[in-house]
PDB file of N, CA and C in Angstrom:
ATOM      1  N   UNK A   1    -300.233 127.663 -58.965  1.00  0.00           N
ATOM      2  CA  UNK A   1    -299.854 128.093 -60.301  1.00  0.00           C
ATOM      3  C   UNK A   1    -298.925 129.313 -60.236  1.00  0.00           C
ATOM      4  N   UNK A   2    -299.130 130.220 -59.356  1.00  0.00           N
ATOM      5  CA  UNK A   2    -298.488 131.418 -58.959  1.00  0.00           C
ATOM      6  C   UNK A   2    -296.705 130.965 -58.843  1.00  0.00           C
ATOM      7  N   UNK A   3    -297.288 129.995 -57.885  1.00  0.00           N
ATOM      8  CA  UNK A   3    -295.963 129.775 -56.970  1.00  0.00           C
ATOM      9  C   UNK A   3    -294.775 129.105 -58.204  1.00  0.00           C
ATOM     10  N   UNK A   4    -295.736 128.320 -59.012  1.00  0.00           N
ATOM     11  CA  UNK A   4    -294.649 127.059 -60.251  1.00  0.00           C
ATOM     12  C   UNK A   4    -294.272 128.672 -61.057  1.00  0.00           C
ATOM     13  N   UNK A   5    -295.097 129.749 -61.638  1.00  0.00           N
ATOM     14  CA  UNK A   5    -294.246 130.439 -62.444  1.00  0.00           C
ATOM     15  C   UNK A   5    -293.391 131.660 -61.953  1.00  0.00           C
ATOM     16  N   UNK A   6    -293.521 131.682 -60.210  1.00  0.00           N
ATOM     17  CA  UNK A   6    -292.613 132.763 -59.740  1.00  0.00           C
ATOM     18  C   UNK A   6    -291.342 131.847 -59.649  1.00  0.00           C
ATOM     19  N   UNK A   7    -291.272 130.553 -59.383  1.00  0.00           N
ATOM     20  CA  UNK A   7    -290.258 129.840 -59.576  1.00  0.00           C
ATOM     21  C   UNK A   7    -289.448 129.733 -60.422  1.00  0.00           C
ATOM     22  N   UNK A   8    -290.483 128.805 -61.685  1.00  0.00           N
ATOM     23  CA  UNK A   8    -289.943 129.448 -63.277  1.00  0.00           C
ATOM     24  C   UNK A   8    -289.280 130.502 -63.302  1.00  0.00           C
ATOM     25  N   UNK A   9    -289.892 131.825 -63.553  1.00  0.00           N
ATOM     26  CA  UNK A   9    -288.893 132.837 -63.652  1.00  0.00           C
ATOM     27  C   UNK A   9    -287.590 133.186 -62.922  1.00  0.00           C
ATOM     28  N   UNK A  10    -287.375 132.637 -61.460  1.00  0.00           N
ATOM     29  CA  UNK A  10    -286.656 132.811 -60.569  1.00  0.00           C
ATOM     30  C   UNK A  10    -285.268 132.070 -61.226  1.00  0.00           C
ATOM     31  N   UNK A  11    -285.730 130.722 -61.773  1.00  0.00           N
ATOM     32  CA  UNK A  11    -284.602 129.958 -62.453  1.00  0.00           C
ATOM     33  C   UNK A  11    -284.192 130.229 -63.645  1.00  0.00           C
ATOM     34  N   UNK A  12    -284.808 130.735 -64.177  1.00  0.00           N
ATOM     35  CA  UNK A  12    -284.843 131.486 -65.720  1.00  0.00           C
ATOM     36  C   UNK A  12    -283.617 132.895 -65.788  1.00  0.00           C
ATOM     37  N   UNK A  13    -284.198 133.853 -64.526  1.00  0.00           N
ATOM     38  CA  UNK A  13    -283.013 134.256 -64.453  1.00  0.00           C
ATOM     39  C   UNK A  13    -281.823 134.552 -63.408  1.00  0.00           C
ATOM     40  N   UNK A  14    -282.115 133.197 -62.671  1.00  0.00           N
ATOM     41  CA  UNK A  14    -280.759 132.877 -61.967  1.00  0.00           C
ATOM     42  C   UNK A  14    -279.982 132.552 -63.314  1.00  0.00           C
ATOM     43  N   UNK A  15    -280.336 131.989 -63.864  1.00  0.00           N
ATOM     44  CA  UNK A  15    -279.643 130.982 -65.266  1.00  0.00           C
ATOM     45  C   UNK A  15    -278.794 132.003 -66.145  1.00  0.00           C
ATOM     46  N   UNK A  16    -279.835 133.067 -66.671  1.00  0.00           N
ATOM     47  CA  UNK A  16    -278.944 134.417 -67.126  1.00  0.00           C
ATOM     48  C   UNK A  16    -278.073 134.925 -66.729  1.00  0.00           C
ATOM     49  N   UNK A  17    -278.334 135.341 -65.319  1.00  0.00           N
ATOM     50  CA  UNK A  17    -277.162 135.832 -64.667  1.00  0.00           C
ATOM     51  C   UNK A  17    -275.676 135.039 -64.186  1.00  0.00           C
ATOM     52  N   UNK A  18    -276.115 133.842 -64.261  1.00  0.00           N
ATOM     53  CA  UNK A  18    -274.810 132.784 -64.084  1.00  0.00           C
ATOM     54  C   UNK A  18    -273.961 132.732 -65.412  1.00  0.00           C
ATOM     55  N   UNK A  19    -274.842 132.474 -66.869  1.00  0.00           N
ATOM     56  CA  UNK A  19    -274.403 132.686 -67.976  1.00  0.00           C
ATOM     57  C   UNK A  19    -273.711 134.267 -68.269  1.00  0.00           C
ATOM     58  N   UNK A  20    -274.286 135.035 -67.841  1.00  0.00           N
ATOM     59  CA  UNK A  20    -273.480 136.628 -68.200  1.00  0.00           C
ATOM     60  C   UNK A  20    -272.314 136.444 -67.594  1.00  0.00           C
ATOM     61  N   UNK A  21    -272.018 135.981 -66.129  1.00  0.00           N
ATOM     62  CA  UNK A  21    -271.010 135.853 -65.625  1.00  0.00           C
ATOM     63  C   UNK A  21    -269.984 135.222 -66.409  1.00  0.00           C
ATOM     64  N   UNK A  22    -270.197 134.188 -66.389  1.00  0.00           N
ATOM     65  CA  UNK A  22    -269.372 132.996 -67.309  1.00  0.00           C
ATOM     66  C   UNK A  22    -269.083 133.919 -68.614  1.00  0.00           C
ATOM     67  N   UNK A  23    -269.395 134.814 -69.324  1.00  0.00           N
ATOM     68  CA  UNK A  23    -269.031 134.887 -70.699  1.00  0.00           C
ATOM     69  C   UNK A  23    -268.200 136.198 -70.160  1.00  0.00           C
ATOM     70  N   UNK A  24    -268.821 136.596 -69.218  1.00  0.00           N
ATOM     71  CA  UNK A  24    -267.829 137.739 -69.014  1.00  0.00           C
ATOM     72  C   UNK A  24    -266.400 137.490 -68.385  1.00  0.00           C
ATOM     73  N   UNK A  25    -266.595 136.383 -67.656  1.00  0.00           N
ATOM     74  CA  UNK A  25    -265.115 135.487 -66.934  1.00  0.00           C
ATOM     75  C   UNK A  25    -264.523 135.381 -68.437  1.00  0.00           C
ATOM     76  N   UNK A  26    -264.365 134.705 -69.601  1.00  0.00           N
ATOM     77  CA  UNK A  26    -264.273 134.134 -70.412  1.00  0.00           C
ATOM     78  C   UNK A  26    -263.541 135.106 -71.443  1.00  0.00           C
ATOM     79  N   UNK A  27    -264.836 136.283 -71.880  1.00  0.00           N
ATOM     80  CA  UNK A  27    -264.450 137.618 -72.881  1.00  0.00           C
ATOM     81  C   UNK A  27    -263.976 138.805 -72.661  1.00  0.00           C
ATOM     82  N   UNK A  28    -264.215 138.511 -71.139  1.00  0.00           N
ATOM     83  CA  UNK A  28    -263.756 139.680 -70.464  1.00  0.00           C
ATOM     84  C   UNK A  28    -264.943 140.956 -70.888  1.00  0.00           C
ATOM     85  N   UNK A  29    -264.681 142.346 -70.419  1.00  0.00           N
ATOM     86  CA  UNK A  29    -265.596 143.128 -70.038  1.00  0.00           C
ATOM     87  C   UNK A  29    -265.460 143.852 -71.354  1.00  0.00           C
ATOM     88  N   UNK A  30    -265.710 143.255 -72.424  1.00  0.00           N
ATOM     89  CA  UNK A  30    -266.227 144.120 -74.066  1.00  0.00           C
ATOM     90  C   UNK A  30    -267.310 144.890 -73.945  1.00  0.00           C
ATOM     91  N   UNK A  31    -267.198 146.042 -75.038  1.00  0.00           N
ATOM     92  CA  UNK A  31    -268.008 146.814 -75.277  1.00  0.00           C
ATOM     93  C   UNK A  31    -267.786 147.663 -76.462  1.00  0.00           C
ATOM     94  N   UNK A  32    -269.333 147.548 -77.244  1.00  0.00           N
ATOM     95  CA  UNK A  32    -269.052 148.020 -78.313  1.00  0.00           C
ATOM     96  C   UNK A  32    -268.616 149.300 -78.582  1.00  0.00           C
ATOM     97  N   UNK A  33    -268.708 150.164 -77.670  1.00  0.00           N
ATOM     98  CA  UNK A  33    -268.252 151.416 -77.339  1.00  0.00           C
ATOM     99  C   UNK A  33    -266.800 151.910 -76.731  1.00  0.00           C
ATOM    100  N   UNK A  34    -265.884 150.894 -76.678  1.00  0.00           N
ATOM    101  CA  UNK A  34    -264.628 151.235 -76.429  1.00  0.00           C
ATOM    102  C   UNK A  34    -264.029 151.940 -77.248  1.00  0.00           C
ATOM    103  N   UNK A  35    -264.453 151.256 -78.130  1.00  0.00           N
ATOM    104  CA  UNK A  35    -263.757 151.818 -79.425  1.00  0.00           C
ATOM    105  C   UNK A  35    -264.118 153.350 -79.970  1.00  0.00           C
ATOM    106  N   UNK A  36    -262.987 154.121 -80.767  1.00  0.00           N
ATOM    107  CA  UNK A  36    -263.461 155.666 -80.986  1.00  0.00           C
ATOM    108  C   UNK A  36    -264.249 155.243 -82.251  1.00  0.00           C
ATOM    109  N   UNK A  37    -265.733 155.537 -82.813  1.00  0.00           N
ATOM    110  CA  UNK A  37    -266.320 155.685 -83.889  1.00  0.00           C
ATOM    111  C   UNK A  37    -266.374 156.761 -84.599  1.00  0.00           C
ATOM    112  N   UNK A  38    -267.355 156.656 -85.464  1.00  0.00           N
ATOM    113  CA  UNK A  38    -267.433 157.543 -86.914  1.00  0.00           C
ATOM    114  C   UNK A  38    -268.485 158.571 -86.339  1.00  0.00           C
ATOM    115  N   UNK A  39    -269.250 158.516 -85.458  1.00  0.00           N
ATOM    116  CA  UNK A  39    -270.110 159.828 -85.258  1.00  0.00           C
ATOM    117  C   UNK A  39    -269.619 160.543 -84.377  1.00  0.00           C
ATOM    118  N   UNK A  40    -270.496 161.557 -84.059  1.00  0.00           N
ATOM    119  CA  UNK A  40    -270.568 162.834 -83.725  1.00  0.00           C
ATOM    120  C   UNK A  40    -269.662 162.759 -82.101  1.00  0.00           C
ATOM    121  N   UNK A  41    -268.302 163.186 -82.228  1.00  0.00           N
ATOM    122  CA  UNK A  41    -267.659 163.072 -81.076  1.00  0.00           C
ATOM    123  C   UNK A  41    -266.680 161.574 -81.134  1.00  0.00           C
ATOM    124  N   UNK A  42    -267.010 161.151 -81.825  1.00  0.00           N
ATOM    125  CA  UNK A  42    -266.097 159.920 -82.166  1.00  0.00           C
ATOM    126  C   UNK A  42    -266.779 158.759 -81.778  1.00  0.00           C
ATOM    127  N   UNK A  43    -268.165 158.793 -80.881  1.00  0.00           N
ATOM    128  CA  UNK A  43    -268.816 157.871 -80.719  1.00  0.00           C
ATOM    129  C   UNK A  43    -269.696 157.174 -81.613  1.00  0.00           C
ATOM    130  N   UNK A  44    -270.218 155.994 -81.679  1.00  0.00           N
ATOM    131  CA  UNK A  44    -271.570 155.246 -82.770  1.00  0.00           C
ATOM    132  C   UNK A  44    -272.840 155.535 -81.872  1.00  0.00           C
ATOM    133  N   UNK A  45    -272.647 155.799 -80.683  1.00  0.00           N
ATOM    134  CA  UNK A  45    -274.489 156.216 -80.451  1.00  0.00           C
ATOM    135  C   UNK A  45    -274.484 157.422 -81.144  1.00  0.00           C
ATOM    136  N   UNK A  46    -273.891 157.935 -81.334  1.00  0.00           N
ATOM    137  CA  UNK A  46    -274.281 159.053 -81.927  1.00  0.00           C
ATOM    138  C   UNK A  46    -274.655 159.766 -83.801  1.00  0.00           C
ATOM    139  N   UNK A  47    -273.942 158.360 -84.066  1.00  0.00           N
ATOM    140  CA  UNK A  47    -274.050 158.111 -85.341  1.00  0.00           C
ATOM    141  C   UNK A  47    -275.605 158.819 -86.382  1.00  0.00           C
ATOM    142  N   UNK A  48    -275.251 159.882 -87.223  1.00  0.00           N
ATOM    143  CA  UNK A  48    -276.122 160.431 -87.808  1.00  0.00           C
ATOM    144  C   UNK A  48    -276.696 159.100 -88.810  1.00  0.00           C
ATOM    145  N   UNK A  49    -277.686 159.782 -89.670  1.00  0.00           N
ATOM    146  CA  UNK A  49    -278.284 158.052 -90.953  1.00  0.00           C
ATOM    147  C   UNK A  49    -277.164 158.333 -91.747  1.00  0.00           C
ATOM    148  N   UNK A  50    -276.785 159.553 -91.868  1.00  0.00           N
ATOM    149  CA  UNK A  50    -275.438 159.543 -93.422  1.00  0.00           C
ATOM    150  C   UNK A  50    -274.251 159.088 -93.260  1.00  0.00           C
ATOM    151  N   UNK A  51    -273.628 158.920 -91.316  1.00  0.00           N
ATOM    152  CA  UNK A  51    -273.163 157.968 -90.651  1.00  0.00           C
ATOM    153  C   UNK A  51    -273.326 156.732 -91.070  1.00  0.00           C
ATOM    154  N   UNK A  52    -274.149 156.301 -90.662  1.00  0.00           N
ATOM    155  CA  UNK A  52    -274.512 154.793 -90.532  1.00  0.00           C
ATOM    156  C   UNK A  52    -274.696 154.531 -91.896  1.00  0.00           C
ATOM    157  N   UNK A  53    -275.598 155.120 -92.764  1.00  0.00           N
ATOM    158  CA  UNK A  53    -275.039 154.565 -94.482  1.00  0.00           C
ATOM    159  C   UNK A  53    -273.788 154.687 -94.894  1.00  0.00           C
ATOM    160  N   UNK A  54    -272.735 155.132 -94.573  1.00  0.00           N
ATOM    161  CA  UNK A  54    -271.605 155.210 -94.952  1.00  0.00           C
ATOM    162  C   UNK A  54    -270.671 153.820 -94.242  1.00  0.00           C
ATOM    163  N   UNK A  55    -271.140 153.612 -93.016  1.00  0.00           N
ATOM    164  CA  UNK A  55    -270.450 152.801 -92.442  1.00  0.00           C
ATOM    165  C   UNK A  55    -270.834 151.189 -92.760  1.00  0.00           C
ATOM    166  N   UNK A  56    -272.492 150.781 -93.474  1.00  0.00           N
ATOM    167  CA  UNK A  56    -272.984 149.815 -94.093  1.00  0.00           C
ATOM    168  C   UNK A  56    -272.291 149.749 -95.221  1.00  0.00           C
ATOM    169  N   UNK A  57    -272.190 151.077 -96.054  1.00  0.00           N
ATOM    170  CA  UNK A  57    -271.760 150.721 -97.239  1.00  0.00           C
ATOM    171  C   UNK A  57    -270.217 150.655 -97.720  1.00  0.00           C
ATOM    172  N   UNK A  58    -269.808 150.584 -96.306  1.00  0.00           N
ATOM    173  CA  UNK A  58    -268.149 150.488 -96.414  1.00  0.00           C
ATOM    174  C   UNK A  58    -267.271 151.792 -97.120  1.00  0.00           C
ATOM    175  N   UNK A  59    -268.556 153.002 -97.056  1.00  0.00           N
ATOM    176  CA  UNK A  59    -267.622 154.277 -97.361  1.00  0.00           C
ATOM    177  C   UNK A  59    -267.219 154.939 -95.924  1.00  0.00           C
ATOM    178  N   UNK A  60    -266.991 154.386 -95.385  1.00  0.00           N
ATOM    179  CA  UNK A  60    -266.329 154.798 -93.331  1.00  0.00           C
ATOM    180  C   UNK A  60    -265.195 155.916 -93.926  1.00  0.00           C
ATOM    181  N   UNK A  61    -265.253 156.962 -92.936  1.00  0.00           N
ATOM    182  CA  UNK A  61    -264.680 157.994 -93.060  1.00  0.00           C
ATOM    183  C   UNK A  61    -263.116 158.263 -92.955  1.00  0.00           C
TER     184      UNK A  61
END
C-alpha cells in the first residue's frame, strides 16, 4: 500500500513538473510582479487595503 501511494505521488508530480515546463516553454517566464504597481515602492506585495480597494474598485492611482 506504501509502495502504490509513494508511486502515486511520484507520478502526480512528475506530471506537474512536466506541465510547468510546457507552459513555461509556451508563456514564457511571466510574473505578476514584473510589472511596476500601485503599492508601497511601486510593488503589489506590498499593496496597503486602501491600495487594493482602490485597485478593485477601478479608482487605481
Amino acid at each position: 500500500m506504501a509502495v502504490a501511494c509513494g508511486t502515486a505521488i511520484a507520478a502526480v508530480l512528475g506530471g506537474m513538473y512536466i506541465m510547468g515546463r510546457d507552459v513555461k516553454t509556451k508563456e514564457g517566464q511571466s510574473t505578476v510582479y514584473s510589472n511596476q504597481g500601485n503599492g508601497l515602492n511601486g510593488g503589489d506585495k506590498a499593496m496597503t487595503s486602501s491600495d487594493v480597494s482602490a485597485a478593485v474598485s477601478g479608482r487605481g492611482k
